[in-house]
PDB file of N, CA and C in Angstrom:
ATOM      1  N   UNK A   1      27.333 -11.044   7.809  1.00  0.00           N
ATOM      2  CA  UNK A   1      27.823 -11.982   6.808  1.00  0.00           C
ATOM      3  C   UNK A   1      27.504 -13.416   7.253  1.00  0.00           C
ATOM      4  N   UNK A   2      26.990 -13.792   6.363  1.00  0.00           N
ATOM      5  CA  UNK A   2      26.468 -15.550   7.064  1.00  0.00           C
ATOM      6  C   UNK A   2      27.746 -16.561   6.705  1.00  0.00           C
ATOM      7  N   UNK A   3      28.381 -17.212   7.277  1.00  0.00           N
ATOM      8  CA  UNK A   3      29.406 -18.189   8.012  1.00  0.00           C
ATOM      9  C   UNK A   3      29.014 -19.720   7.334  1.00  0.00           C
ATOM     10  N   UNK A   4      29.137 -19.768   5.820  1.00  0.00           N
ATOM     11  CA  UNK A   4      28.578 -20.970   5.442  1.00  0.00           C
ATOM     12  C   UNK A   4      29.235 -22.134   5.926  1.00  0.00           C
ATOM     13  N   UNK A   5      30.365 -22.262   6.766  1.00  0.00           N
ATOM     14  CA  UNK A   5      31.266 -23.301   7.344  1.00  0.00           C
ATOM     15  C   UNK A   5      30.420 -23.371   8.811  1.00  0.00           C
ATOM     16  N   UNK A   6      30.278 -22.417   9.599  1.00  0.00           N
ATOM     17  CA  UNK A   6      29.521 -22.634  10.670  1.00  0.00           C
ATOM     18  C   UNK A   6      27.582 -23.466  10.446  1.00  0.00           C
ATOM     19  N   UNK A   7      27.421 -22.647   9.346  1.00  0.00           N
ATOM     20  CA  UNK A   7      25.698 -23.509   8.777  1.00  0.00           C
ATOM     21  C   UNK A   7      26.001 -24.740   8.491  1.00  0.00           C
ATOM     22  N   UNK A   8      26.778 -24.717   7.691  1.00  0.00           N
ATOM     23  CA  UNK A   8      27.282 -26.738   7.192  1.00  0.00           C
ATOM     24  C   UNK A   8      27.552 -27.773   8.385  1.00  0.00           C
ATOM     25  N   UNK A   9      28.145 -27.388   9.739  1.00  0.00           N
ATOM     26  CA  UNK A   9      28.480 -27.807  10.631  1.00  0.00           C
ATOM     27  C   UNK A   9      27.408 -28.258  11.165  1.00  0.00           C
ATOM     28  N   UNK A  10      26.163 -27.165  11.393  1.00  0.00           N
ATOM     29  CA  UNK A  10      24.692 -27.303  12.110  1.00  0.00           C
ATOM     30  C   UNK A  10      24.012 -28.185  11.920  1.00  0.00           C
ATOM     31  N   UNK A  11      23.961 -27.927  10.192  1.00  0.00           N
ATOM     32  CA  UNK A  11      23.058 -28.890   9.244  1.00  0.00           C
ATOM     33  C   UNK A  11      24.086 -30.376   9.623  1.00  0.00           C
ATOM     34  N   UNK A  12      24.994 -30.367   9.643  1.00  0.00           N
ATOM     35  CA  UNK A  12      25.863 -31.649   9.199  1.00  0.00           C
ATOM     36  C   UNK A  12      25.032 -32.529  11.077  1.00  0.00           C
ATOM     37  N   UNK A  13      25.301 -31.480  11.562  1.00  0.00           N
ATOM     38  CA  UNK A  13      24.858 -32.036  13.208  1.00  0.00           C
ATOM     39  C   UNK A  13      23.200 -32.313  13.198  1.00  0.00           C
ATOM     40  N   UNK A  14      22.892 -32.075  12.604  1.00  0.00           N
ATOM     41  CA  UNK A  14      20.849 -31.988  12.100  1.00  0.00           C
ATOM     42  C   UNK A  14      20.227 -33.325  10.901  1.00  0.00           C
ATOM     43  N   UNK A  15      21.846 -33.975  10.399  1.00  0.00           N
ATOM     44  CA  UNK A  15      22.138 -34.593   9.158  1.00  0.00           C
ATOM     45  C   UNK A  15      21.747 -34.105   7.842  1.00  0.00           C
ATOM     46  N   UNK A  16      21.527 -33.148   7.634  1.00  0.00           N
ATOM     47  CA  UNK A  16      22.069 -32.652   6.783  1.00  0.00           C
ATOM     48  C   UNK A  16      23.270 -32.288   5.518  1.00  0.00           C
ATOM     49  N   UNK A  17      23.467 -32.266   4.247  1.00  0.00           N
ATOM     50  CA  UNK A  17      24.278 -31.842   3.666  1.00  0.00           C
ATOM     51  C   UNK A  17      24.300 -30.417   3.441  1.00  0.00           C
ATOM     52  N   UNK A  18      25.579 -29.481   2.621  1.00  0.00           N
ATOM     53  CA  UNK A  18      25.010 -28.613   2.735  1.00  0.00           C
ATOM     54  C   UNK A  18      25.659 -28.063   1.383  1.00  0.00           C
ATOM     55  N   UNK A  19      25.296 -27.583   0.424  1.00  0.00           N
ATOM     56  CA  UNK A  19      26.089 -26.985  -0.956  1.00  0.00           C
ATOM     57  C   UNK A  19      25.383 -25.930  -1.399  1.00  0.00           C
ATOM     58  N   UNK A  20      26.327 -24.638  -2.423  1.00  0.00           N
ATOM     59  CA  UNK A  20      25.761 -23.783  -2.321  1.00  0.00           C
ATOM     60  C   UNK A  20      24.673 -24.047  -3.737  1.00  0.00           C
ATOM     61  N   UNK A  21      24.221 -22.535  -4.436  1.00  0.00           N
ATOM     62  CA  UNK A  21      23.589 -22.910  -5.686  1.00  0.00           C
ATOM     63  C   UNK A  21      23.587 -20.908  -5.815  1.00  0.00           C
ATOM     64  N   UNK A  22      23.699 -20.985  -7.304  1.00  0.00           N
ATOM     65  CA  UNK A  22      23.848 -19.613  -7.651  1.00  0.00           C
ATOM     66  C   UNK A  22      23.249 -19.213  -8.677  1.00  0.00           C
ATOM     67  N   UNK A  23      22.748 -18.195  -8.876  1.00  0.00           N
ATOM     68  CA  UNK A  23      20.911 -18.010  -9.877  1.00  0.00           C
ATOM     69  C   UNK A  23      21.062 -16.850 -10.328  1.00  0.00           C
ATOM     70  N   UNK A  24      20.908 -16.545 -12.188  1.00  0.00           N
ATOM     71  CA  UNK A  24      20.974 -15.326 -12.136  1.00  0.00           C
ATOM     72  C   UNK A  24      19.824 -14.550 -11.947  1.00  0.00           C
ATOM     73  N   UNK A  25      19.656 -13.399 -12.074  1.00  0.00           N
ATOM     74  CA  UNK A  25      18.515 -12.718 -11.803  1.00  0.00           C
ATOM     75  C   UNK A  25      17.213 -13.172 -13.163  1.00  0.00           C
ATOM     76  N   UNK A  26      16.012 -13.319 -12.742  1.00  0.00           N
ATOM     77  CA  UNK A  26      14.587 -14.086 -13.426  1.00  0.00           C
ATOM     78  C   UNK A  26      15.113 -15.938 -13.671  1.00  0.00           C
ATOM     79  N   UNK A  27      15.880 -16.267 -13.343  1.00  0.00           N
ATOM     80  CA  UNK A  27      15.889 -17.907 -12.695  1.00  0.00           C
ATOM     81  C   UNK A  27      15.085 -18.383 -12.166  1.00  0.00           C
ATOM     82  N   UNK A  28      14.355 -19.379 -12.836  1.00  0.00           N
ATOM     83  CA  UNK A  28      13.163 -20.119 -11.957  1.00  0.00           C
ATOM     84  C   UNK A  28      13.295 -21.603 -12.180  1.00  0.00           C
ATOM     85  N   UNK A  29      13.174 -22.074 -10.576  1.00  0.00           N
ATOM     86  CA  UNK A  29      13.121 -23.991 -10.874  1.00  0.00           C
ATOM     87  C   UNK A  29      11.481 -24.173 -10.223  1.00  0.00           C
ATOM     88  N   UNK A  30      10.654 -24.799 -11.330  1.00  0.00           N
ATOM     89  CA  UNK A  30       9.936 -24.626 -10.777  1.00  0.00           C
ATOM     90  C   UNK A  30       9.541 -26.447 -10.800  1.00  0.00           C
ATOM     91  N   UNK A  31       8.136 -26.467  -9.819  1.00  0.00           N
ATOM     92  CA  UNK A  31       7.530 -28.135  -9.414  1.00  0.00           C
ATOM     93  C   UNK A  31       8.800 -29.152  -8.943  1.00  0.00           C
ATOM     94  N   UNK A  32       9.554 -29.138  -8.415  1.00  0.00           N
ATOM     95  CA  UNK A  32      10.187 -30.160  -7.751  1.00  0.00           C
ATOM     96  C   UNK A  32       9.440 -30.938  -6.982  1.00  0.00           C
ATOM     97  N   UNK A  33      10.325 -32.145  -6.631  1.00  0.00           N
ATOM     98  CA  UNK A  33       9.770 -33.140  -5.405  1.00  0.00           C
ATOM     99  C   UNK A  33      10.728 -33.966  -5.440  1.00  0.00           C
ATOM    100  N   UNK A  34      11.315 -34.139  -3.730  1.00  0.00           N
ATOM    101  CA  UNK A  34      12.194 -34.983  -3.596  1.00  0.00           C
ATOM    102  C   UNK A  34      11.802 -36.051  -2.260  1.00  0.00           C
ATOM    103  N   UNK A  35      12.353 -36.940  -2.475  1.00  0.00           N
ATOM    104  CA  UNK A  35      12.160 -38.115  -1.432  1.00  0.00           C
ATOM    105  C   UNK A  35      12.562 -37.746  -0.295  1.00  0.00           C
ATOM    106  N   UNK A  36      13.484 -36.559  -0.055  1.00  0.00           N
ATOM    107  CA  UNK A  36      13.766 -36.297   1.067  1.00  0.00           C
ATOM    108  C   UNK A  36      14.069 -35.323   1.796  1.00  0.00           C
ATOM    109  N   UNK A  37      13.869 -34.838   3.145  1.00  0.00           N
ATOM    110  CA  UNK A  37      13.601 -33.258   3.504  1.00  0.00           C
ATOM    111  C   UNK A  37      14.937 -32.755   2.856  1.00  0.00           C
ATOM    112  N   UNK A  38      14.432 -31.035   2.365  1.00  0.00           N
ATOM    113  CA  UNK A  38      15.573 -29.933   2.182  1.00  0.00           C
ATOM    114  C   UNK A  38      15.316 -28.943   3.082  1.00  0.00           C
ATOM    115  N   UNK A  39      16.936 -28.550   3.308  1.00  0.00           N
ATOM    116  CA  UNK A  39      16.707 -27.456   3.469  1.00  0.00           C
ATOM    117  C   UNK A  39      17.536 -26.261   3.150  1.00  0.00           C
ATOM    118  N   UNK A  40      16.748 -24.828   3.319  1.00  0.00           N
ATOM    119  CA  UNK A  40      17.710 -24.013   2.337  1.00  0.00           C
ATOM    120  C   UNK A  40      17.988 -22.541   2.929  1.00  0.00           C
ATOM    121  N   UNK A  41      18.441 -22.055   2.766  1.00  0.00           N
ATOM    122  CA  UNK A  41      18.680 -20.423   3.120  1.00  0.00           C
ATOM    123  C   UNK A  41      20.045 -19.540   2.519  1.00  0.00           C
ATOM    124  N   UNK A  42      19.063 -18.518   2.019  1.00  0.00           N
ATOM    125  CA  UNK A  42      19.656 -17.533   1.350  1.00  0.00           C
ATOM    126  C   UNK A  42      20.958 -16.642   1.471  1.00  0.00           C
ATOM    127  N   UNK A  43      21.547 -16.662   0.852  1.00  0.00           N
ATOM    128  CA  UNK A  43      22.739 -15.872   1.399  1.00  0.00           C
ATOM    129  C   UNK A  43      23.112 -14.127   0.956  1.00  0.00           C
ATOM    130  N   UNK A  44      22.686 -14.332  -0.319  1.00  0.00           N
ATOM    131  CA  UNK A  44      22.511 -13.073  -0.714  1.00  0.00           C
ATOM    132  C   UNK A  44      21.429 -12.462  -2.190  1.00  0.00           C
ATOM    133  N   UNK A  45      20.639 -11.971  -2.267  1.00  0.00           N
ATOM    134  CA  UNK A  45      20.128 -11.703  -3.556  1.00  0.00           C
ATOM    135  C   UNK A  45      18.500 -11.658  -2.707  1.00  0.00           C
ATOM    136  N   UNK A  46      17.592 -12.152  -3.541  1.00  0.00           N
ATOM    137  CA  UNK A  46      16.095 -12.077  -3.800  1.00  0.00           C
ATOM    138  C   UNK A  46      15.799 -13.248  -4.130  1.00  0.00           C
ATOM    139  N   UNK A  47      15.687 -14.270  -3.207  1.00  0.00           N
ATOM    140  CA  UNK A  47      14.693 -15.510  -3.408  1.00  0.00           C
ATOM    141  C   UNK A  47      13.368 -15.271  -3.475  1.00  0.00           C
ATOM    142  N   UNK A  48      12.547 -16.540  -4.091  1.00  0.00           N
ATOM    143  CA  UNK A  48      11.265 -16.799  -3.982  1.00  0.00           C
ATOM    144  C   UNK A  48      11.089 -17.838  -3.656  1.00  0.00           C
ATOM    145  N   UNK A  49      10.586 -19.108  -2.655  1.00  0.00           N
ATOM    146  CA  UNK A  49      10.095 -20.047  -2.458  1.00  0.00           C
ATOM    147  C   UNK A  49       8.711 -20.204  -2.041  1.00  0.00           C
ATOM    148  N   UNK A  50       8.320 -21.479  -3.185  1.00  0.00           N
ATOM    149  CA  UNK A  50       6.737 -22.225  -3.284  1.00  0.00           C
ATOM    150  C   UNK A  50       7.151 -23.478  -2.832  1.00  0.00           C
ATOM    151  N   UNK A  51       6.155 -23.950  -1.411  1.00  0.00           N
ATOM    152  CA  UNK A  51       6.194 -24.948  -0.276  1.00  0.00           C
ATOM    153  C   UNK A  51       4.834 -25.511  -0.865  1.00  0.00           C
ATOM    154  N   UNK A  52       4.418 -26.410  -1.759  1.00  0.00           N
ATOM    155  CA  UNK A  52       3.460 -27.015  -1.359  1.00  0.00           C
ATOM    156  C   UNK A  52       2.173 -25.625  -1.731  1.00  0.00           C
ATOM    157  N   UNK A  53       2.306 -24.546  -2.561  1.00  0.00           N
ATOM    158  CA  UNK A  53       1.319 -23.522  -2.858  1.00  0.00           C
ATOM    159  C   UNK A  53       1.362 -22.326  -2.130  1.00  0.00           C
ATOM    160  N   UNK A  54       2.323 -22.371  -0.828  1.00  0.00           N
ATOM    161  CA  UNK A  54       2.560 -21.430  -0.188  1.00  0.00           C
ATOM    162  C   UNK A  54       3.982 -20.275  -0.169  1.00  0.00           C
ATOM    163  N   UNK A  55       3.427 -19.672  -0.915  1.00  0.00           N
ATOM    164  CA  UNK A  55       4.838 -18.795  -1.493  1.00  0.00           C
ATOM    165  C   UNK A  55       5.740 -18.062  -0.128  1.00  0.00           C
ATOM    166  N   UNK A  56       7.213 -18.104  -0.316  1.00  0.00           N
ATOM    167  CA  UNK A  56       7.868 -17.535   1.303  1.00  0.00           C
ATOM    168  C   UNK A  56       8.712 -16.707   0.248  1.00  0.00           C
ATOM    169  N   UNK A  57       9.171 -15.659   1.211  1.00  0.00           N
ATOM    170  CA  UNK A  57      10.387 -14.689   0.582  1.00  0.00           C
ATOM    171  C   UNK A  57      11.148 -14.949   1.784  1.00  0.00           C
ATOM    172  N   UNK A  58      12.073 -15.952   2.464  1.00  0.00           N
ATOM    173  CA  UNK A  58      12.953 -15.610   3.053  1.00  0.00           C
ATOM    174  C   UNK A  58      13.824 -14.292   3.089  1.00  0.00           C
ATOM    175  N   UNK A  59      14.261 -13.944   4.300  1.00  0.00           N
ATOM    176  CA  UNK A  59      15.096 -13.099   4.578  1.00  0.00           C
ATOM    177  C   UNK A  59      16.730 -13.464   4.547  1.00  0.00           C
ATOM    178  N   UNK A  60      17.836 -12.664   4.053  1.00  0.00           N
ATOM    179  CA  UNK A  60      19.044 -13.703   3.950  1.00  0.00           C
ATOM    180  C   UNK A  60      19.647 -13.781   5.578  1.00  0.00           C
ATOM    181  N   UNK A  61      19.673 -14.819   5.332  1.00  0.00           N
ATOM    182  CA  UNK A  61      20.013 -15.873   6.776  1.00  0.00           C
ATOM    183  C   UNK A  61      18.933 -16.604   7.345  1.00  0.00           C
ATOM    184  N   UNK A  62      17.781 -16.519   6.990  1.00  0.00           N
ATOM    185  CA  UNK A  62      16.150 -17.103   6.680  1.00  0.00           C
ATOM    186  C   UNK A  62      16.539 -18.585   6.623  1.00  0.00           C
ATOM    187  N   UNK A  63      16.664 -19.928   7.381  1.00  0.00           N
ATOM    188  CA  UNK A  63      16.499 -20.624   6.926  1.00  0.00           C
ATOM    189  C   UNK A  63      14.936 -21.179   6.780  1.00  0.00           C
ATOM    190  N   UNK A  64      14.542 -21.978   5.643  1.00  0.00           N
ATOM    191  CA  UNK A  64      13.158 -22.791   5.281  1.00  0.00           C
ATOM    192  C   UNK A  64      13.588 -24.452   5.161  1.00  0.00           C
ATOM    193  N   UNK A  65      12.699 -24.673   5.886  1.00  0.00           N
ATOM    194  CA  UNK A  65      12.407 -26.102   5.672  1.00  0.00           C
ATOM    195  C   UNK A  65      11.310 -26.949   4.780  1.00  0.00           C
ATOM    196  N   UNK A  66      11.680 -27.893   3.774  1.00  0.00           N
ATOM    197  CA  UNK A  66      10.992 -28.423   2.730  1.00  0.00           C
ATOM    198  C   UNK A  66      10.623 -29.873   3.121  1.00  0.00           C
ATOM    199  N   UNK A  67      10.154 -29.888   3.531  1.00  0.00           N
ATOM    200  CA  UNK A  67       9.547 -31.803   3.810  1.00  0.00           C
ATOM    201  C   UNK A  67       9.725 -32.855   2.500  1.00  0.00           C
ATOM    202  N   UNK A  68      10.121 -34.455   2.754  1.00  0.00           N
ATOM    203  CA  UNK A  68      10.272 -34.768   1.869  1.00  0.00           C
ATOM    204  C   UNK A  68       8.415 -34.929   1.032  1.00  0.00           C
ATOM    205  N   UNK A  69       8.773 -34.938  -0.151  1.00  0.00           N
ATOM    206  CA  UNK A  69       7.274 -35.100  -0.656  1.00  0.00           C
ATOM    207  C   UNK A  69       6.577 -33.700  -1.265  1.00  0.00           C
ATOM    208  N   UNK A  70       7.133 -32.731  -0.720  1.00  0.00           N
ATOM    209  CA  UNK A  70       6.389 -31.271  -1.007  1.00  0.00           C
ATOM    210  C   UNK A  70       7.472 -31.010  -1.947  1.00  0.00           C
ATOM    211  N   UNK A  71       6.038 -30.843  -3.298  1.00  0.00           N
ATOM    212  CA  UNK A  71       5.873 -29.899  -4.732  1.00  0.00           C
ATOM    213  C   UNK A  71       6.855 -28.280  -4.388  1.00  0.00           C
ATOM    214  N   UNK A  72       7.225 -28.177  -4.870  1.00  0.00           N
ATOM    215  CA  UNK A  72       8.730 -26.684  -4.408  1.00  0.00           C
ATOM    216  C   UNK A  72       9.300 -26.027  -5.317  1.00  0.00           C
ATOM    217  N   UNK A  73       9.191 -24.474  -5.288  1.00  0.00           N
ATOM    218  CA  UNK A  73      10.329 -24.255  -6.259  1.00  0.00           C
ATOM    219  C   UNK A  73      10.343 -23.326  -6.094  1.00  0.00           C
ATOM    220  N   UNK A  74      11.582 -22.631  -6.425  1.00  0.00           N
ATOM    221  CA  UNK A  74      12.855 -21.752  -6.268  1.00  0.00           C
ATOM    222  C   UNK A  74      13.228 -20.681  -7.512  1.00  0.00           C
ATOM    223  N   UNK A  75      12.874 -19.316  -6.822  1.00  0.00           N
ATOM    224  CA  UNK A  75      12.600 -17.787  -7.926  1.00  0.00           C
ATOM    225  C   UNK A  75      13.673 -17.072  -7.673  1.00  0.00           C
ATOM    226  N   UNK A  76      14.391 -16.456  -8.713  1.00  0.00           N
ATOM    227  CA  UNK A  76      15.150 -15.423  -8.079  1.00  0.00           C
ATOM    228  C   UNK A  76      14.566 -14.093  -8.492  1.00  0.00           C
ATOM    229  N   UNK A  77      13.983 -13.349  -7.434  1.00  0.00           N
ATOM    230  CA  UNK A  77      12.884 -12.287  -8.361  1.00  0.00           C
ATOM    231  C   UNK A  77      13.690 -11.411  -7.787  1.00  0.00           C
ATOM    232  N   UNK A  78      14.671 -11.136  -8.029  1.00  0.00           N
ATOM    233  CA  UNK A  78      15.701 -10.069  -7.489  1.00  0.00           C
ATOM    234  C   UNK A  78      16.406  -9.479  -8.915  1.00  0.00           C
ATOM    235  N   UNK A  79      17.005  -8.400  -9.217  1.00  0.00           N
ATOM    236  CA  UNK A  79      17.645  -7.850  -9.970  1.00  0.00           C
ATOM    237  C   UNK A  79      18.956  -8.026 -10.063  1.00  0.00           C
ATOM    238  N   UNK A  80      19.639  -8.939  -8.940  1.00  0.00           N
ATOM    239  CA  UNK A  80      21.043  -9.414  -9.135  1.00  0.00           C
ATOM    240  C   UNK A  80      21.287 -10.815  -8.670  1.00  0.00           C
ATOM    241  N   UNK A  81      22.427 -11.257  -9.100  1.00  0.00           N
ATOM    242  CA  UNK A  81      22.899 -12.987  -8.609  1.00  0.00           C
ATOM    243  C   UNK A  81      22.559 -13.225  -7.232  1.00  0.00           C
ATOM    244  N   UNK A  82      21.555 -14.178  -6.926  1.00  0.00           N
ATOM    245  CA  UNK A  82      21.338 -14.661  -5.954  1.00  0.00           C
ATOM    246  C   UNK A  82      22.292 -16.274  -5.252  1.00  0.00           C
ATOM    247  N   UNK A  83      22.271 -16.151  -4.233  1.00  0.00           N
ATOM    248  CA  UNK A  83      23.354 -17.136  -3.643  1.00  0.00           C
ATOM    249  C   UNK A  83      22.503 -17.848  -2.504  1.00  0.00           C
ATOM    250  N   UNK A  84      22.083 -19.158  -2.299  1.00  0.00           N
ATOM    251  CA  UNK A  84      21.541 -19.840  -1.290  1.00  0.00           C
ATOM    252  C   UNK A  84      22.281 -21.146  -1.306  1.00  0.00           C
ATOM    253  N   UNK A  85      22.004 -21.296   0.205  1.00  0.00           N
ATOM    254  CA  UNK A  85      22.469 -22.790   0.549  1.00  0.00           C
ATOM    255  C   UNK A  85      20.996 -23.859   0.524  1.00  0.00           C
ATOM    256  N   UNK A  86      21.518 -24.863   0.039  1.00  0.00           N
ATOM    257  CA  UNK A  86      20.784 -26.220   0.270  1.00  0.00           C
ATOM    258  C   UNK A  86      21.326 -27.431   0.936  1.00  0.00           C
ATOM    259  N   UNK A  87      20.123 -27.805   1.999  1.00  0.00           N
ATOM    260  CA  UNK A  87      21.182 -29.497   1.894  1.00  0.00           C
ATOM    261  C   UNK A  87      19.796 -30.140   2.033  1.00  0.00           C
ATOM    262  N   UNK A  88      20.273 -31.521   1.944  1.00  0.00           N
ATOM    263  CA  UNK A  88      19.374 -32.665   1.786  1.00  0.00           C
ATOM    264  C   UNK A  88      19.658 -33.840   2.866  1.00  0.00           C
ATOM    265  N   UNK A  89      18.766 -34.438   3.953  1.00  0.00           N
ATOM    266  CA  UNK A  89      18.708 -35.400   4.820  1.00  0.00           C
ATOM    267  C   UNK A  89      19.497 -36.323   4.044  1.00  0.00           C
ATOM    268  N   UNK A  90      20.783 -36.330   5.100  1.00  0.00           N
ATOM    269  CA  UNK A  90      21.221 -37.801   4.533  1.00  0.00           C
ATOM    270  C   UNK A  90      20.794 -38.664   4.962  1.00  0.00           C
ATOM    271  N   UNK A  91      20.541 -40.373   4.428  1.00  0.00           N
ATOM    272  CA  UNK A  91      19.955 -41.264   4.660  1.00  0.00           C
ATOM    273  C   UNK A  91      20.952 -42.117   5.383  1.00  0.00           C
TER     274      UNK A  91
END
């Protein structure tokens, strides 16, 4: 079971934020770009992440790192509610 109070702590120590996000199954965000690094990992379900053209299937507890500037987006190609964490470099 992944410990989203213990990840928030990490990230918070890494500067990081950390909040969840919840997707139903065929959910797609696709082409993002943000000014500033993310990062994210799955907690339960079937992600898809596109880095910049390079597609990842994290594993849950998988964290990925998104650089600020990199094109991104986020699939739930799973058959049930998917659950991942994100946070974003605080400035």
């Amino acid at each position: 079971m992944i410990d989203r109070d213990a990840i928030a702590r990490e990230w918070a120590s890494r500067g990081f934020s950390c909040d969840e996000w919840v997707d139903p199954p065929g959910q797609r965000w696709e082409d993002f770009v943000h000014s500033t690094d993310e990062v994210v990992l799955v907690v339960e379900g079937n992600m898809e992440f596109e880095i910049d053209g390079k597609v990842l299937r994290p594993k849950i507890g998988e964290e990925l790192f998104i650089p600020a500037g990199a094109r991104h987006s986020a699939r739930n190609v799973g058959t049930t509610v998917a659950r991942w964490l994100y946070g974003y470099r605080r400035r």
